[in-house]
Protein backbone atom coordinates (compact mmCIF):
# COMPACT_ATOMS: atom_id res chain seq x y z
CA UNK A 1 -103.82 25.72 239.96
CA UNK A 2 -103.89 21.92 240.17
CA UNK A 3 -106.68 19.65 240.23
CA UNK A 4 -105.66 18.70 244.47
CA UNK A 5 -106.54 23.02 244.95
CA UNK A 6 -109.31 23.25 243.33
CA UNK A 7 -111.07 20.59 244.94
CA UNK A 8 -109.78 22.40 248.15
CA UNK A 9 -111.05 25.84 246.97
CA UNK A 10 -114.49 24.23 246.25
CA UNK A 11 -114.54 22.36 249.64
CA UNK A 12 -113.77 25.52 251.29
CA UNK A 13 -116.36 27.63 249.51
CA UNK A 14 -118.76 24.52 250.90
CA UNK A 15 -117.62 24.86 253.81
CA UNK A 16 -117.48 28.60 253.98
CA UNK A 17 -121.61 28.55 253.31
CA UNK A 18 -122.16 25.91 255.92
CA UNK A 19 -120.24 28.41 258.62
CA UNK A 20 -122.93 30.90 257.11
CA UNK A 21 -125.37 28.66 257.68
CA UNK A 22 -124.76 27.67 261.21
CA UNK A 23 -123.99 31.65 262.15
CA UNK A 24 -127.42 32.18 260.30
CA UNK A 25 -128.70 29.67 263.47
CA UNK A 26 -126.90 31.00 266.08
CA UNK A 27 -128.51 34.58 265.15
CA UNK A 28 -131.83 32.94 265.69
CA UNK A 29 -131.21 31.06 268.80
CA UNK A 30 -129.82 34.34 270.21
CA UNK A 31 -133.22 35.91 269.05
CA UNK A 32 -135.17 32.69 270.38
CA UNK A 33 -133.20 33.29 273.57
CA UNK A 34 -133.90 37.10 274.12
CA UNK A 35 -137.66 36.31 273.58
CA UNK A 36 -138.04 33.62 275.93
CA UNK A 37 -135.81 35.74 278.41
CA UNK A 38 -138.21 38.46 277.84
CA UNK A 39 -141.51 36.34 277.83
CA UNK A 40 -139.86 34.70 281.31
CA UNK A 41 -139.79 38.52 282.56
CA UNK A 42 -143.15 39.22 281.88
CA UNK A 43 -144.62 35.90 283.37
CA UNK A 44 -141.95 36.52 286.88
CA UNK A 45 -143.88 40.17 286.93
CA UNK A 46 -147.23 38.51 286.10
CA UNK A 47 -146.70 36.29 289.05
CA UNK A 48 -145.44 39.00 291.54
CA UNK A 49 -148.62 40.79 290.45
CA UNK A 50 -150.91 37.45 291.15
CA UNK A 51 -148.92 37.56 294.76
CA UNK A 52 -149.67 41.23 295.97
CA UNK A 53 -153.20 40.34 294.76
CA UNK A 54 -153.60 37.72 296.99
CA UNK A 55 -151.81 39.75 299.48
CA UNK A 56 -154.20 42.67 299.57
CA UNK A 57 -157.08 40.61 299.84
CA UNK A 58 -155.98 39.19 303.20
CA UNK A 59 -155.92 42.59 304.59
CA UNK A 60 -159.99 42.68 303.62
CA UNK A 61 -162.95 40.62 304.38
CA UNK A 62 -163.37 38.31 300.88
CA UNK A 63 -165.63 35.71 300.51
CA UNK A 64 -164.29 32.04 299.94
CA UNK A 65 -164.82 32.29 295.72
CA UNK A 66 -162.36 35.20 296.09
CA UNK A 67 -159.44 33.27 297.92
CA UNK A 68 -160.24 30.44 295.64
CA UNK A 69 -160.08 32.20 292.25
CA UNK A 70 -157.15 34.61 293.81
CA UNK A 71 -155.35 31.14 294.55
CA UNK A 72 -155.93 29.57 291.07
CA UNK A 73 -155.05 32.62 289.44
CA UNK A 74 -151.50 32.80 291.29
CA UNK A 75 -151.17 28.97 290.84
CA UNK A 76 -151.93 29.36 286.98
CA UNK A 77 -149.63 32.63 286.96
CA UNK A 78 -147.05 30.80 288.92
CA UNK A 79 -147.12 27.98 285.91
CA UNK A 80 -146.71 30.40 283.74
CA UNK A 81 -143.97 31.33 285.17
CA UNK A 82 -142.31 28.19 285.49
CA UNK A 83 -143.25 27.33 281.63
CA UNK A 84 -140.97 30.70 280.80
CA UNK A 85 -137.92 29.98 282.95
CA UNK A 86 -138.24 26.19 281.12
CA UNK A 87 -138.20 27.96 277.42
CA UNK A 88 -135.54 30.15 278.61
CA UNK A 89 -133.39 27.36 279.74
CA UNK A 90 -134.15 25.32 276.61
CA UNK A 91 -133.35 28.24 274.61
CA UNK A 92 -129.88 28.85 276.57
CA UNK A 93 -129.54 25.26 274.99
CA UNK A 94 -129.81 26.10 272.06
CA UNK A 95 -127.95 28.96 271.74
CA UNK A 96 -125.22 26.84 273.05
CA UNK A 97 -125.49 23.94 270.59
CA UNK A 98 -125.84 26.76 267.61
CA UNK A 99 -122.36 28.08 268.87
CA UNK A 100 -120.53 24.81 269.17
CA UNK A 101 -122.04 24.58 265.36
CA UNK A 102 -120.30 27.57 264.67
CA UNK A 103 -117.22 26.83 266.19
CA UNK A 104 -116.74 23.42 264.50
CA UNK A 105 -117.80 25.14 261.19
CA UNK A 106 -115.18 28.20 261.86
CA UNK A 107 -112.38 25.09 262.93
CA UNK A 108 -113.27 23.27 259.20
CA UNK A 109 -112.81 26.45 257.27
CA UNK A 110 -109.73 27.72 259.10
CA UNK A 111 -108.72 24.08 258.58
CA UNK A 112 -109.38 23.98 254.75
CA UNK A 113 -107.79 27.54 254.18
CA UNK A 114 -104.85 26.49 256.01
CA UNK A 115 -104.75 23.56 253.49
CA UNK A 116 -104.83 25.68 250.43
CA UNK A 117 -102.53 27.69 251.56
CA UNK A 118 -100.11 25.10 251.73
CA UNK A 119 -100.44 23.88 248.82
CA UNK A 120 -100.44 27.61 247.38
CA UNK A 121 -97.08 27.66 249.03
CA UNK A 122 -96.28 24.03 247.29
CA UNK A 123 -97.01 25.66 244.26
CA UNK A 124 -95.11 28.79 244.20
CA UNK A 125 -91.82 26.59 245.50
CA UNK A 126 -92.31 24.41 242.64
CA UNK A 127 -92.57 27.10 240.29
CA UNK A 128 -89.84 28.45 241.94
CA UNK A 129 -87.58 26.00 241.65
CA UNK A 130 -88.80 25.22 238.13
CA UNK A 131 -87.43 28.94 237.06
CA UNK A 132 -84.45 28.30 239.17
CA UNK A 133 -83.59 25.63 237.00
CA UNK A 134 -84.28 27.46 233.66
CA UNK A 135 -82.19 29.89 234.97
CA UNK A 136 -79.76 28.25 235.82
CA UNK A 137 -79.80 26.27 232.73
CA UNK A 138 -79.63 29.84 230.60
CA UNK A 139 -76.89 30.29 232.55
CA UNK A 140 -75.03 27.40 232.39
CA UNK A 141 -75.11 27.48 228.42
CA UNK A 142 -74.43 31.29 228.48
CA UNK A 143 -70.97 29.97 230.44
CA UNK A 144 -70.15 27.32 227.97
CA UNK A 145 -70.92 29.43 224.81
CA UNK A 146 -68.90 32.03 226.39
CA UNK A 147 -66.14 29.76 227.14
CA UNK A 148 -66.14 28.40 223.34
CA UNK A 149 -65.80 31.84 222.58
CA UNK A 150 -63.00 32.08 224.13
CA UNK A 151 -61.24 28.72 223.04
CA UNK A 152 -62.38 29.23 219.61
């Protein structure tokens, strides 16, 4: 193996744990993601709760503290709700960034295996035309001691 390859083998393997790395992230984002998506669930039926609350008091007589702490409550549901869907877009985000992370990581490794191989390939047609030549070289004096042999 020359010295060229095995600097590309050891960029590779650097590049192979870096791809590790970044899927490592995108598994996380994907888990960030799912919780937020399920935290954004439980705040949308928190709030739809708060709402039929409110709702069912209107159909009874309620004193003014009871519209007024019904209200805040749906108001303070209804920013919980609106905190959720924000972590659940900022975790789509990031679940996005982690997989263009991957992808240039997968591109570099593809791109640095494809390298090696070439010069894998480089290698083996030197070698093979380095055997061709002793070959033909055995050959070649194989001919001419056969020939003396025959002028001799």
């Amino acid at each position: 193996m020359t010295p060229r390859r095995k600097k590309v083998q050891r960029v590779l393997e650097l590049r192979e744990q870096h791809l590790n790395e970044r899927a490592g992230i995108l598994v996380k984002a994907h888990e960030g993601r799912n919780a937020a998506a399920n935290q954004a669930e439980e705040a949308a039926s928190h709030l739809a709760e708060a709402a039929e609350y409110r709702k069912d008091l209107t159909a009874q007589p309620l004193s003014v503290n009871s519209w007024i702490e019904a209200e805040q409550w749906l108001a303070h549901r209804n920013n919980e709700h609106l905190r959720a869907q924000i972590d659940l877009e900022h975790a789509e985000v990031c679940v996005s960034h982690a997989h263009d992370g991957v992808l240039v990581a997968r591109s570099d490794v593809k791109r640095m295996e494809l390298l090696d191989k070439r010069l894998a390939q480089g290698e083996t047609r030197k070698q093979s035309r380095v055997e061709q030549s002793t070959n033909d070289e055995h050959a070649r004096r194989a001919f001419l001691s056969a020939r003396r042999g025959e002028l001799g």
